[in-house]
N, C-alpha and C. Protein backbone atom coordinates (compact mmCIF):
# COMPACT_ATOMS: atom_id res chain seq x y z
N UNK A 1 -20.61 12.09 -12.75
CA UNK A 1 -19.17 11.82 -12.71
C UNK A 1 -18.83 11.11 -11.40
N UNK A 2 -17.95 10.12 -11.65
CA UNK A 2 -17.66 9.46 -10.59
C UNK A 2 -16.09 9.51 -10.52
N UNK A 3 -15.14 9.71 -9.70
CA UNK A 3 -14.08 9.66 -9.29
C UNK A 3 -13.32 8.54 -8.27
N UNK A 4 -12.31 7.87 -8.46
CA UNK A 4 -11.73 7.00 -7.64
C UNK A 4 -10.54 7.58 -6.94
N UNK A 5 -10.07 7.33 -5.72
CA UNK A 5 -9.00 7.59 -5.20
C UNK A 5 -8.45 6.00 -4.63
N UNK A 6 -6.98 5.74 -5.54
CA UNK A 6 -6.68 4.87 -4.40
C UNK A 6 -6.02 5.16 -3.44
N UNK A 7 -6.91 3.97 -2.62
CA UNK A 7 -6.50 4.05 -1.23
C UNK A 7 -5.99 3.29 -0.68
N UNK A 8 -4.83 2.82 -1.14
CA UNK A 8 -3.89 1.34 -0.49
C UNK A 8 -2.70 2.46 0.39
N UNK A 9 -2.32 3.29 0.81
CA UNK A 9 -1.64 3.99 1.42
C UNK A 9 -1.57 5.62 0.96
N UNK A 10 -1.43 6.37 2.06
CA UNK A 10 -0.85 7.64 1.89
C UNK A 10 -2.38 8.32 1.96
N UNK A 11 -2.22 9.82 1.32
CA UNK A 11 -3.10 10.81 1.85
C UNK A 11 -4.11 10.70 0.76
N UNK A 12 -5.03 9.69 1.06
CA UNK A 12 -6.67 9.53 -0.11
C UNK A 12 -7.64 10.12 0.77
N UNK A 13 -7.66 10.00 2.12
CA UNK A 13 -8.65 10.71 2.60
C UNK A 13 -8.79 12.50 2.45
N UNK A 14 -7.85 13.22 2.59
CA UNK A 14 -7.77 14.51 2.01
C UNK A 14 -8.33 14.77 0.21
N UNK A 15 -7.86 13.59 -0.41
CA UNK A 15 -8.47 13.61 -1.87
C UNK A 15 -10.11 13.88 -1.83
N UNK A 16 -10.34 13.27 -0.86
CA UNK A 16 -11.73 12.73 -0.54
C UNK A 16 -12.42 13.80 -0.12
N UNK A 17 -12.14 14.19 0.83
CA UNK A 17 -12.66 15.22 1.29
C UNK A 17 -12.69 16.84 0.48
N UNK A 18 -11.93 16.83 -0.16
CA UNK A 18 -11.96 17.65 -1.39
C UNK A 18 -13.22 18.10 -2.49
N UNK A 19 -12.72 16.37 -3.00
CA UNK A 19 -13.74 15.87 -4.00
C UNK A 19 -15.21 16.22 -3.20
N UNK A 20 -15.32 15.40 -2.06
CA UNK A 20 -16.77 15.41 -1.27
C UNK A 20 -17.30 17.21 -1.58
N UNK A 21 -16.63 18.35 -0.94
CA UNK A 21 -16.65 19.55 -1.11
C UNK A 21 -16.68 20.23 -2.54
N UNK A 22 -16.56 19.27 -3.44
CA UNK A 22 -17.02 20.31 -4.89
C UNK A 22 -18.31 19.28 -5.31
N UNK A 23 -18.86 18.49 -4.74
CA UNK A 23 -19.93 18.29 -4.52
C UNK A 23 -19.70 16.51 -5.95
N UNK A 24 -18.50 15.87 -5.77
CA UNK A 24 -18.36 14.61 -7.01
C UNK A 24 -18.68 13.35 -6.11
N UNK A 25 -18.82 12.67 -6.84
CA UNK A 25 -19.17 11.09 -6.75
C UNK A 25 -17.97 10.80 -6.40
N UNK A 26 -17.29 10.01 -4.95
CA UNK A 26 -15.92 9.54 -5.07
C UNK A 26 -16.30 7.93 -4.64
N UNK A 27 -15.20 7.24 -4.85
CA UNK A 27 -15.25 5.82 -4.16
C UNK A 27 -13.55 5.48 -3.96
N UNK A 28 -13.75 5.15 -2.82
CA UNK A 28 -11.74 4.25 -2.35
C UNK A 28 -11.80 3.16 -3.22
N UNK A 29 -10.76 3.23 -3.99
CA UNK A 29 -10.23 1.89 -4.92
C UNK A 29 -9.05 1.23 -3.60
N UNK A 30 -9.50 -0.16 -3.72
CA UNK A 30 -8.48 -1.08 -2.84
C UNK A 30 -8.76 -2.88 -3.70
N UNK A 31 -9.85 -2.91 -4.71
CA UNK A 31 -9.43 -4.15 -5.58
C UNK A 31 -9.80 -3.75 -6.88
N UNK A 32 -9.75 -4.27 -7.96
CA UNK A 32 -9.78 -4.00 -9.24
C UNK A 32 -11.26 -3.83 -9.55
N UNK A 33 -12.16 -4.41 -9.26
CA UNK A 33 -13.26 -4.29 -9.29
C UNK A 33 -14.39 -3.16 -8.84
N UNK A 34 -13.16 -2.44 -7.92
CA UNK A 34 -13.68 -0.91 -8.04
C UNK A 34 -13.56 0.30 -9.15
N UNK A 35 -12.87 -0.16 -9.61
CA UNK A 35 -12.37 0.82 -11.01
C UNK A 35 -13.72 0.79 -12.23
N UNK A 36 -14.58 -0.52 -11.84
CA UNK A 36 -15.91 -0.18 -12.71
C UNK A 36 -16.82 0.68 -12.57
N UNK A 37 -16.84 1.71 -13.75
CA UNK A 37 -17.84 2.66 -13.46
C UNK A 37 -17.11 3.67 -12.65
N UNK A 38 -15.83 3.76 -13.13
CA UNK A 38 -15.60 5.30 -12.62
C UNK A 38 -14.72 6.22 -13.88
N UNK A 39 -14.82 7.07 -13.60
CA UNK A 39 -14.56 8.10 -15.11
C UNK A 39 -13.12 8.96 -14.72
N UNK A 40 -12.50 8.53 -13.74
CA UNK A 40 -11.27 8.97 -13.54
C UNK A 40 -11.00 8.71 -11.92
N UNK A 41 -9.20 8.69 -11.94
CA UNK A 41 -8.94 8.33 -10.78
C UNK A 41 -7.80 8.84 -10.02
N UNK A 42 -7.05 9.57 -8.93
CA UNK A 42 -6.07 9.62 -8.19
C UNK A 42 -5.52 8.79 -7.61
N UNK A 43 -4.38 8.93 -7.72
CA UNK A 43 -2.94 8.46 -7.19
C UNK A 43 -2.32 9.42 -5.84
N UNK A 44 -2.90 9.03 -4.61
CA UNK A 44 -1.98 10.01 -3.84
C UNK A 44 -0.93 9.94 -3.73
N UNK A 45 -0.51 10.81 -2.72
CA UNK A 45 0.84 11.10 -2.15
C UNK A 45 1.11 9.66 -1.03
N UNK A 46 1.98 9.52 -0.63
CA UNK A 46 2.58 8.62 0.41
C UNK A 46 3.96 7.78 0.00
N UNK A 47 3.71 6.59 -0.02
CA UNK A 47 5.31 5.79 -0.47
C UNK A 47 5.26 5.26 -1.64
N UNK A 48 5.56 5.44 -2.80
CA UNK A 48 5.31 5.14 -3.73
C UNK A 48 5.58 3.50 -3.95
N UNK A 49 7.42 3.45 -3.15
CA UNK A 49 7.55 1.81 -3.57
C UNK A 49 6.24 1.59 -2.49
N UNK A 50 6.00 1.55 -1.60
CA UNK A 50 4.63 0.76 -1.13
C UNK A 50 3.61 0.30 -1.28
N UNK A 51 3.35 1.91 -2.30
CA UNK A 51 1.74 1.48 -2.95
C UNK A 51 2.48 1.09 -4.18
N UNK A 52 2.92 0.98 -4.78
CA UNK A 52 3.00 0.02 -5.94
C UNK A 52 2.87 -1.46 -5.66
N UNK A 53 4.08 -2.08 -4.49
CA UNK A 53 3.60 -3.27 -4.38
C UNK A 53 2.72 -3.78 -3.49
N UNK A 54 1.82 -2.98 -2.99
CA UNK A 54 0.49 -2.94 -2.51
C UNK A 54 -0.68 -3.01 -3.85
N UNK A 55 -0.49 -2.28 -5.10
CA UNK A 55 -0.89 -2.38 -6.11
C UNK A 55 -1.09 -3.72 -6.83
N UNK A 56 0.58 -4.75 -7.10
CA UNK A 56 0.67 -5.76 -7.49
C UNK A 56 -0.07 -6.74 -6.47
N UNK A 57 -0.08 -6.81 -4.73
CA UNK A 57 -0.17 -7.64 -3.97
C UNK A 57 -1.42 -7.56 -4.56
N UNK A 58 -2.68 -6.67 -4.31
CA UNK A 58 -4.20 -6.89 -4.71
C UNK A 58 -4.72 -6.98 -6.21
N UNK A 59 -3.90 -7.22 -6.89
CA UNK A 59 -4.14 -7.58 -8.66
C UNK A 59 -4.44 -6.05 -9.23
N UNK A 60 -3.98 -5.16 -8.69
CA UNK A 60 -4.71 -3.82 -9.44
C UNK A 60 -3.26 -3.06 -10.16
N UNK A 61 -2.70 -3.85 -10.64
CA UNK A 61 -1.39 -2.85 -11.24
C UNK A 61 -1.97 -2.93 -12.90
N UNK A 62 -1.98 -4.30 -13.25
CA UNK A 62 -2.49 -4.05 -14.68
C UNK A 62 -4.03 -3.13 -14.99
N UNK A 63 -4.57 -3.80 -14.27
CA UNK A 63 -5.71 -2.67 -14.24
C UNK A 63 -5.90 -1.36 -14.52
N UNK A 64 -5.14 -1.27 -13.37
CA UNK A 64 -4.84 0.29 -13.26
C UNK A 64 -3.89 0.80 -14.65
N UNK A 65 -3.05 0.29 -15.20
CA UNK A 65 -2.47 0.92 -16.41
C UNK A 65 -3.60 0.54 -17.75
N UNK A 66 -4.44 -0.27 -17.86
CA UNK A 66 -5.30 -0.40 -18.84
C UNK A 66 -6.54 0.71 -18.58
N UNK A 67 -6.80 1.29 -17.33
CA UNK A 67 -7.47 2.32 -16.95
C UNK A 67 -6.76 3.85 -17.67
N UNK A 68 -5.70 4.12 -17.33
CA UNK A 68 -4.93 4.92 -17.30
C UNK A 68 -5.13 5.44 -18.77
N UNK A 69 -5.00 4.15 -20.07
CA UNK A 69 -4.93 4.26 -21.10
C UNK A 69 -6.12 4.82 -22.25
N UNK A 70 -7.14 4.65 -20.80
CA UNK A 70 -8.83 4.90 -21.75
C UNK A 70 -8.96 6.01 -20.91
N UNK A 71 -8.85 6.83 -19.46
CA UNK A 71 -9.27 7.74 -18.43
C UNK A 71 -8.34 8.21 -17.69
N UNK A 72 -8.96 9.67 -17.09
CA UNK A 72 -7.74 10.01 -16.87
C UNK A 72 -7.50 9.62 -15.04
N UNK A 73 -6.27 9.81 -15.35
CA UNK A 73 -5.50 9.90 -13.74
C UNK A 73 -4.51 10.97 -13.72
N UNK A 74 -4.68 11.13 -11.93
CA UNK A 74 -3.88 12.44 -11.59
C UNK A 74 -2.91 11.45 -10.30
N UNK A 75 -1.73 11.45 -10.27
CA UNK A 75 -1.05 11.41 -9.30
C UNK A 75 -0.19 12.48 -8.96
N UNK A 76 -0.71 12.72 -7.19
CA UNK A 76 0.00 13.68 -6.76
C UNK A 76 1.48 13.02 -5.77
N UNK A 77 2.58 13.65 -5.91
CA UNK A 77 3.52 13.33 -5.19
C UNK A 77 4.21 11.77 -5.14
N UNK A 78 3.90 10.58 -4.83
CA UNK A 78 3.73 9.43 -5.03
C UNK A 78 3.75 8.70 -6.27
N UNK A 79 1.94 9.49 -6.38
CA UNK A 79 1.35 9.18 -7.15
C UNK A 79 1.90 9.54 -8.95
N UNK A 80 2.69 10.43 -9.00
CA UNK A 80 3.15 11.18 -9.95
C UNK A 80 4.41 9.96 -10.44
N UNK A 81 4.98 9.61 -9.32
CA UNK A 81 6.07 8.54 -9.51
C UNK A 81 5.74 7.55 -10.20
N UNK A 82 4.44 7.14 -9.52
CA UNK A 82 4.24 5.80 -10.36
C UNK A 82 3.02 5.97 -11.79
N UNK A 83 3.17 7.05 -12.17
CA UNK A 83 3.06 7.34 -13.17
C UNK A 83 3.98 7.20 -14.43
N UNK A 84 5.02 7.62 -14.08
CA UNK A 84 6.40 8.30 -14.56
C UNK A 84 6.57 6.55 -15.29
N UNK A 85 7.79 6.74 -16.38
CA UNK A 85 8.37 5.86 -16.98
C UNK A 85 9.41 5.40 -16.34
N UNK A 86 10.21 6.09 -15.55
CA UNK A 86 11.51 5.92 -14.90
C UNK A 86 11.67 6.54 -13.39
N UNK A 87 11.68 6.07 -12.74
CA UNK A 87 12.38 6.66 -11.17
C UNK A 87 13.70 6.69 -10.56
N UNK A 88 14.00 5.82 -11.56
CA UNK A 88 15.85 5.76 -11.29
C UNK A 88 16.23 4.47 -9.99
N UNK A 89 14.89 3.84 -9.71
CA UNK A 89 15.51 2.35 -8.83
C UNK A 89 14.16 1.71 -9.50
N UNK A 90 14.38 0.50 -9.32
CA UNK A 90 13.70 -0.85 -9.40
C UNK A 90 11.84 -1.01 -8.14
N UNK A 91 11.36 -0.60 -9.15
CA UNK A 91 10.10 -0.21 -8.52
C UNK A 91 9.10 -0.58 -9.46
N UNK A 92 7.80 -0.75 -8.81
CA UNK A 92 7.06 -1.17 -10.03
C UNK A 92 6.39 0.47 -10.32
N UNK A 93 6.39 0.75 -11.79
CA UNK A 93 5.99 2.12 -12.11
C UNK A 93 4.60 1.93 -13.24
N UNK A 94 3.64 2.41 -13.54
CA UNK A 94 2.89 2.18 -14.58
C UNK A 94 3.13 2.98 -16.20
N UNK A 95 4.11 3.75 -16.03
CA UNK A 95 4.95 3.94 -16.92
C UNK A 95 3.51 4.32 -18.06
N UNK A 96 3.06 5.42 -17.37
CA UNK A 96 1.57 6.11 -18.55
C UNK A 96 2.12 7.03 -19.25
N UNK A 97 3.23 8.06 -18.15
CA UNK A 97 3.62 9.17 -18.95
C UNK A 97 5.13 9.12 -19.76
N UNK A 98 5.18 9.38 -20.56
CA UNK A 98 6.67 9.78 -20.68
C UNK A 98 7.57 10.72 -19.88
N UNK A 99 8.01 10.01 -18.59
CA UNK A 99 8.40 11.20 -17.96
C UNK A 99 9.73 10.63 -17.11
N UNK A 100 10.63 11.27 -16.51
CA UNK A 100 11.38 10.46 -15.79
C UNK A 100 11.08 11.62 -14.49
N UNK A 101 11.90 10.29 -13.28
CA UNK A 101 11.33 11.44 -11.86
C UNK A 101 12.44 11.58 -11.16
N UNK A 102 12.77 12.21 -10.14
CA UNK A 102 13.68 12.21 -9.17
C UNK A 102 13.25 11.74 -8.32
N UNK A 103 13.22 10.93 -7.65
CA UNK A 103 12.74 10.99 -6.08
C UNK A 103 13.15 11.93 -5.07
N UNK A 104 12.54 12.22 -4.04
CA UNK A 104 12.91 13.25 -2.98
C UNK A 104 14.08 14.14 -3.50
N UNK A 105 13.63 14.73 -4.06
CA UNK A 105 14.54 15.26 -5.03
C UNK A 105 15.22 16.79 -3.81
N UNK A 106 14.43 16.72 -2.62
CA UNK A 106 14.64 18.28 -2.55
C UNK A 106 14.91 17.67 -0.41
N UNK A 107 15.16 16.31 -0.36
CA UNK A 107 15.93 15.36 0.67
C UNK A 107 14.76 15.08 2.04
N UNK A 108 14.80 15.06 3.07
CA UNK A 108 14.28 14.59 3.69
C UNK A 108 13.02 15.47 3.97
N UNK A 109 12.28 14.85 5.12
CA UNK A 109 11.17 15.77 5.48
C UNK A 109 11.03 16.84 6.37
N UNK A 110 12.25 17.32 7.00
CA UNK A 110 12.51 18.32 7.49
C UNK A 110 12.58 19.59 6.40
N UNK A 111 13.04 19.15 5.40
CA UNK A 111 13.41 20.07 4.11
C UNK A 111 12.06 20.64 3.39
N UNK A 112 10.93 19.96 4.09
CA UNK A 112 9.78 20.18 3.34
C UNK A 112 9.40 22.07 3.27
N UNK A 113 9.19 21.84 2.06
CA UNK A 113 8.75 23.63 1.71
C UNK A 113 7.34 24.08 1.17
N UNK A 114 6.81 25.08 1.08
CA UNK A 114 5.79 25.69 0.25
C UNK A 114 6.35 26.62 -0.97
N UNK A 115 5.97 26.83 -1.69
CA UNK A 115 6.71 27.48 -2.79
C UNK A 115 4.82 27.91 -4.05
N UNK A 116 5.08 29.43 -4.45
CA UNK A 116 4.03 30.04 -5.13
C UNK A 116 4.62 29.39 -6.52
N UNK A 117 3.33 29.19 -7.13
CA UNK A 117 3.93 28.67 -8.33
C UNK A 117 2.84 28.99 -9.53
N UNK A 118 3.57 29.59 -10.34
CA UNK A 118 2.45 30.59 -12.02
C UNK A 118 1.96 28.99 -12.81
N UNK A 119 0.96 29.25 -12.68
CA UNK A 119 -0.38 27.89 -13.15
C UNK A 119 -0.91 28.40 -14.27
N UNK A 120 -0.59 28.53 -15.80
CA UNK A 120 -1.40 29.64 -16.51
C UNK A 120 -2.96 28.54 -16.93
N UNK A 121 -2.40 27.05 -16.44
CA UNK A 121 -3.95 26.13 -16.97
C UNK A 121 -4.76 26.17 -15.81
N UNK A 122 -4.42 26.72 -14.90
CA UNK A 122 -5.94 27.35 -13.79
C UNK A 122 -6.38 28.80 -13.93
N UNK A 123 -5.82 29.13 -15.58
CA UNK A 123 -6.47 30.32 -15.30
C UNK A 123 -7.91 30.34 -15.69
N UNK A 124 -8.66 31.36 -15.11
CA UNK A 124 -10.09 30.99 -15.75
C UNK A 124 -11.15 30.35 -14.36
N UNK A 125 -10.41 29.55 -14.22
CA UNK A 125 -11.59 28.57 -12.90
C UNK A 125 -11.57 29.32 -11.84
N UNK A 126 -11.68 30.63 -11.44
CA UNK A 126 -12.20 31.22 -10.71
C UNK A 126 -12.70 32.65 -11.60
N UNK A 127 -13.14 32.68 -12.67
CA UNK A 127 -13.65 33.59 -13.09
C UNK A 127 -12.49 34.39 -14.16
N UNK A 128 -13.09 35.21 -14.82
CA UNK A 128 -12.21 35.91 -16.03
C UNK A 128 -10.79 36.51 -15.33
N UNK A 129 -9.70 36.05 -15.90
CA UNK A 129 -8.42 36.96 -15.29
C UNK A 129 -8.11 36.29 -13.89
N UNK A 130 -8.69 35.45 -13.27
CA UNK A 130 -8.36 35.02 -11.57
C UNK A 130 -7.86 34.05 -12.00
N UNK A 131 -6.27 34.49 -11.46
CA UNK A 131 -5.32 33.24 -11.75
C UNK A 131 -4.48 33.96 -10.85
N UNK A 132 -4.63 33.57 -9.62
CA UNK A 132 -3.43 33.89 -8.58
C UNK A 132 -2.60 32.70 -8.41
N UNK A 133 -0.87 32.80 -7.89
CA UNK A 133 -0.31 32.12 -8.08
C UNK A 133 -0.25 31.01 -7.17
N UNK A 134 -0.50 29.87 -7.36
CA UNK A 134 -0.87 28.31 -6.31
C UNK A 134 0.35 28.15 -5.37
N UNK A 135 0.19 28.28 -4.03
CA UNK A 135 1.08 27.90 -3.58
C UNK A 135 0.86 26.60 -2.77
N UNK A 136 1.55 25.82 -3.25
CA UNK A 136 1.95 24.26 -3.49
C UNK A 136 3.22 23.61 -2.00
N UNK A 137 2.37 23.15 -1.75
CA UNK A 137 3.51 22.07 -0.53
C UNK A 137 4.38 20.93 -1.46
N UNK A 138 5.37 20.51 -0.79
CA UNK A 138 6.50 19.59 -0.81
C UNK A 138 6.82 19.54 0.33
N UNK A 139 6.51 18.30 0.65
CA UNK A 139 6.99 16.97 1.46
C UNK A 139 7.69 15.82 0.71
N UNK A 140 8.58 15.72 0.86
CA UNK A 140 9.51 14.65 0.66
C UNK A 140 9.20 14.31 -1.22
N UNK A 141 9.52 15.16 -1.84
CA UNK A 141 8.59 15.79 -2.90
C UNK A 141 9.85 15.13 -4.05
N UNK A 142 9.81 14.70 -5.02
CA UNK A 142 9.89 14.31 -6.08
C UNK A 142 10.38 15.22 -7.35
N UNK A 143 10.85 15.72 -8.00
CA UNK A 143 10.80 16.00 -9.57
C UNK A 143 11.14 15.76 -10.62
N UNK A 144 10.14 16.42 -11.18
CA UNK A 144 10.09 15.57 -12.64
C UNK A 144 11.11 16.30 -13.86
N UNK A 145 11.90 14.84 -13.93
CA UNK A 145 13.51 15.48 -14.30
C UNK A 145 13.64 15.81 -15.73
N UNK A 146 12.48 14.78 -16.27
CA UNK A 146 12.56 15.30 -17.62
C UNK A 146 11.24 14.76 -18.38
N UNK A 147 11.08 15.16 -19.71
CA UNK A 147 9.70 14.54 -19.95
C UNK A 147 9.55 14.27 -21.59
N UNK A 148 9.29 13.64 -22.64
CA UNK A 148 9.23 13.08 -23.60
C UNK A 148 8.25 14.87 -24.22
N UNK A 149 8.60 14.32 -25.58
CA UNK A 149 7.84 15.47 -26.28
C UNK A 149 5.86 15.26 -26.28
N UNK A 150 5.21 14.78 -26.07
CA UNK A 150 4.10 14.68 -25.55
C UNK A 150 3.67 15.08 -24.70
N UNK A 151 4.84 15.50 -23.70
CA UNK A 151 4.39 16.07 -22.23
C UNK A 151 4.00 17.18 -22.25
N UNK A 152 2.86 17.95 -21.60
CA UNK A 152 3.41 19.84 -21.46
C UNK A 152 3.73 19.67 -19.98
N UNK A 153 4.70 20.69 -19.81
CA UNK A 153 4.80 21.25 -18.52
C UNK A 153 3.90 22.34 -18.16
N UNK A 154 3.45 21.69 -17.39
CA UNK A 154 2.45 22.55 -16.65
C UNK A 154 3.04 24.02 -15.14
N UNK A 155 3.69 23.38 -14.68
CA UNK A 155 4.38 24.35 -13.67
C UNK A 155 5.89 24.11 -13.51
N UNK A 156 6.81 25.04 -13.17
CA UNK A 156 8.09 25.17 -12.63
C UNK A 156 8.32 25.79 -11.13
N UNK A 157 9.33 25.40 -10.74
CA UNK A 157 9.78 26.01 -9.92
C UNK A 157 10.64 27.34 -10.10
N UNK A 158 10.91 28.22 -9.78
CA UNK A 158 11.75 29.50 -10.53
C UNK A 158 12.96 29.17 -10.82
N UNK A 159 13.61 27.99 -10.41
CA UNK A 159 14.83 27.95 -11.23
C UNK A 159 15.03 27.10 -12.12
N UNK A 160 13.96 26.56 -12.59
CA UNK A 160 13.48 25.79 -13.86
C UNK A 160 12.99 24.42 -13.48
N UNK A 161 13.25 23.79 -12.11
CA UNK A 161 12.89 22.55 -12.24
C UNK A 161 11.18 22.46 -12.15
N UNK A 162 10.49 21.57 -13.28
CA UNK A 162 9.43 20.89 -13.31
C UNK A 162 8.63 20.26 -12.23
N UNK A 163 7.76 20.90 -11.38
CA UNK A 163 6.90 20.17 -10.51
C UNK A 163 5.63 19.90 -11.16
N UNK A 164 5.04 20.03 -12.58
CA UNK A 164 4.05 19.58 -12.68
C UNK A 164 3.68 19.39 -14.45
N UNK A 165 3.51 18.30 -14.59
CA UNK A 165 3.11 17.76 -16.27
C UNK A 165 1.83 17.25 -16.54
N UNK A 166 1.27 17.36 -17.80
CA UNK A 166 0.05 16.84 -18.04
C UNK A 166 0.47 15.99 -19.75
N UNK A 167 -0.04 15.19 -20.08
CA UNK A 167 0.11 14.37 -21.05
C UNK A 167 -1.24 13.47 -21.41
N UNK A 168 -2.08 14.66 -22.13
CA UNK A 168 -3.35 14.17 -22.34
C UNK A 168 -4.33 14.45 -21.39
N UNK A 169 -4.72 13.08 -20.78
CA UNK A 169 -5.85 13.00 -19.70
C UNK A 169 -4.96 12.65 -18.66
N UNK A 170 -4.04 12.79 -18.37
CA UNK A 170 -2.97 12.33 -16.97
C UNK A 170 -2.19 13.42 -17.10
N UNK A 171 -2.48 13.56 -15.32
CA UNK A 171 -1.53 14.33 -14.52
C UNK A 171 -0.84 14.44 -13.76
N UNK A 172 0.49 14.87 -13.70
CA UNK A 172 1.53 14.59 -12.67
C UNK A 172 1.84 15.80 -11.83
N UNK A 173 1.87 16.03 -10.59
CA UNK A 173 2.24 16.99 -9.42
C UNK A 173 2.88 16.00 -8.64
N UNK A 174 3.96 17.05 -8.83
CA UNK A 174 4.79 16.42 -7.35
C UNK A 174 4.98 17.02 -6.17
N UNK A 175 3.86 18.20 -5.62
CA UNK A 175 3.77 18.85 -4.80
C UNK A 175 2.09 17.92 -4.50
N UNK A 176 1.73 18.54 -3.08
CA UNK A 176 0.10 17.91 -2.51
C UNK A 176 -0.87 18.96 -2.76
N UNK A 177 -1.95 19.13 -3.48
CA UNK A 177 -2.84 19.87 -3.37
C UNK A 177 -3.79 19.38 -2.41
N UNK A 178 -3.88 18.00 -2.24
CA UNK A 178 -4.80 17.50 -1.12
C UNK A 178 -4.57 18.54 -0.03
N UNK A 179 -3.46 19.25 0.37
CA UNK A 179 -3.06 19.74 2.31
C UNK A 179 -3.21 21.16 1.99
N UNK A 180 -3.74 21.56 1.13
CA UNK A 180 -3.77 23.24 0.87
C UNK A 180 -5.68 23.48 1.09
N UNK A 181 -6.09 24.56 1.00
CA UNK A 181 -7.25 25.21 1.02
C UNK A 181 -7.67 25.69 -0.40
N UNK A 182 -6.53 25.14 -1.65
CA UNK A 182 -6.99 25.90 -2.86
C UNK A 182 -7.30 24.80 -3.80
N UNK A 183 -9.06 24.77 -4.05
CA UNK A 183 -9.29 23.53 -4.97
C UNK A 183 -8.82 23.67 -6.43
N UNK A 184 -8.04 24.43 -6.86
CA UNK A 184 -8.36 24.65 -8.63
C UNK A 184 -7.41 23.12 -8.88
N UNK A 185 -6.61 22.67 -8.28
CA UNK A 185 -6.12 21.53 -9.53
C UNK A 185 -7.02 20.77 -9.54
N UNK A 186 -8.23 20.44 -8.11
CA UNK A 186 -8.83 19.35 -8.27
C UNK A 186 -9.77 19.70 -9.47
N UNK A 187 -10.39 21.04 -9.54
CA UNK A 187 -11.64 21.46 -10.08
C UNK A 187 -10.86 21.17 -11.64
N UNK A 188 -9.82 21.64 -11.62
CA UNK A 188 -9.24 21.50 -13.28
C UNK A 188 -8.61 20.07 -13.83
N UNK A 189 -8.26 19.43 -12.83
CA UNK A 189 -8.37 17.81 -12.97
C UNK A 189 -9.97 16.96 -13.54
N UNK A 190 -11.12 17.23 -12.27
CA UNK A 190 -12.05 17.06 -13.55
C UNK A 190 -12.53 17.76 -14.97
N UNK A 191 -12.43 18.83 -14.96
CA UNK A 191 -12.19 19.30 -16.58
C UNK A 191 -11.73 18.06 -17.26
N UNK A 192 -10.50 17.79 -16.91
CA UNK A 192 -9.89 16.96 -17.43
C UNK A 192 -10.40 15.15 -17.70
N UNK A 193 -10.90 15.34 -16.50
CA UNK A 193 -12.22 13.90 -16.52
C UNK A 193 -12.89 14.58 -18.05
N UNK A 194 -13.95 15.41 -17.68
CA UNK A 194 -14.89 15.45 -18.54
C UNK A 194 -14.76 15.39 -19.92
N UNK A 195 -13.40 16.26 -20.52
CA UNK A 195 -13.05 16.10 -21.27
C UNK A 195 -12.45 14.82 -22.61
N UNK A 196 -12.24 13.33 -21.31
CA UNK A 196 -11.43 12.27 -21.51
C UNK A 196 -12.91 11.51 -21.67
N UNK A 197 -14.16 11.73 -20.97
CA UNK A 197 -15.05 10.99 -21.33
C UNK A 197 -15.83 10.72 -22.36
């Protein structure tokens, strides 16, 4: 298994170092021609309008949505945005999921929080019954405001808003698992590779 992270801005090296630690094949995507020969890919966190038209500037936007369509991808935070169908401004989005987003939905980066959050699709990946509850960072964090009937929601926040969807082989978090110590989304993200291959 081989894994891509792009790396045109924001936090891919934490992806990386992750991945490196459950022992996967990774490579930095920065032209289209890296996307050969890899079996799934991340979307980090950082500026989304940035890396999008950092995306278009190096020819990798179509790419990347004709990828999207055969393998899976996970965007976290950012990455989740330009997933999404809608963000609510004029941005380039790859529009994989049916989903619409908020941006900074929860305001600047002083506001940034941690918050425990009930994951019942990591249960299992640490053994029978080990499913303790993920507690998840937000930084300048995003949510996902609503989502087409294809979507599942994967996590809430306790007063109902959506921080995390899956739709097939793509996944959306709008919190960072890259900045935590707890691998299960990555480990259950490739599931999700393996599964899509």
């Amino acid at each position: 298994m081989k894994i891509g992270i792009l790396a045109l801005q924001g936090a891919f090296i934490e992806h990386q170092i992750i991945l490196d630690s459950l022992g996967v094949d990774t490579c930095q995507v920065r032209l289209p021609q890296q996307l050969d020969g890899l079996d799934g890919i991340i979307l980090p966190g950082g500026e989304s309008t940035t890396i999008g038209k950092l995306m278009v500037a190096f020819d990798l936007f179509e790419p990347l949505r004709a990828f999207g369509r055969q393998k899976a991808i996970w965007g976290t935070c950012a990455g989740a945005i330009l997933l999404s169908k809608d963000a609510g401004r004029d941005q380039p989005l790859l529009g994989l999921m049916d989903m619409t987003i908020q941006r900074n939905a929860f305001g600047r980066q002083v506001e940034s929080f941690e918050a425990a959050l009930k994951v019942p699709a990591l249960a299992n990946l640490n053994g029978k019954d080990q499913n303790p509850p993920y507690l998840a960072m937000f930084i300048r964090a995003p949510i996902i405001a609503s989502v087409g009937p294809e979507v599942e929601v994967v996590s809430s926040l306790e007063d109902g808003r959506i921080v995390a969807a899956r739709q097939g082989k793509l996944l959306a978090t709008s919190f960072h698992p890259e900045l935590t110590g707890d691998d299960r989304f990555h480990r259950w993200f490739l599931e999700l590779v393996k599964r899509a291959a």
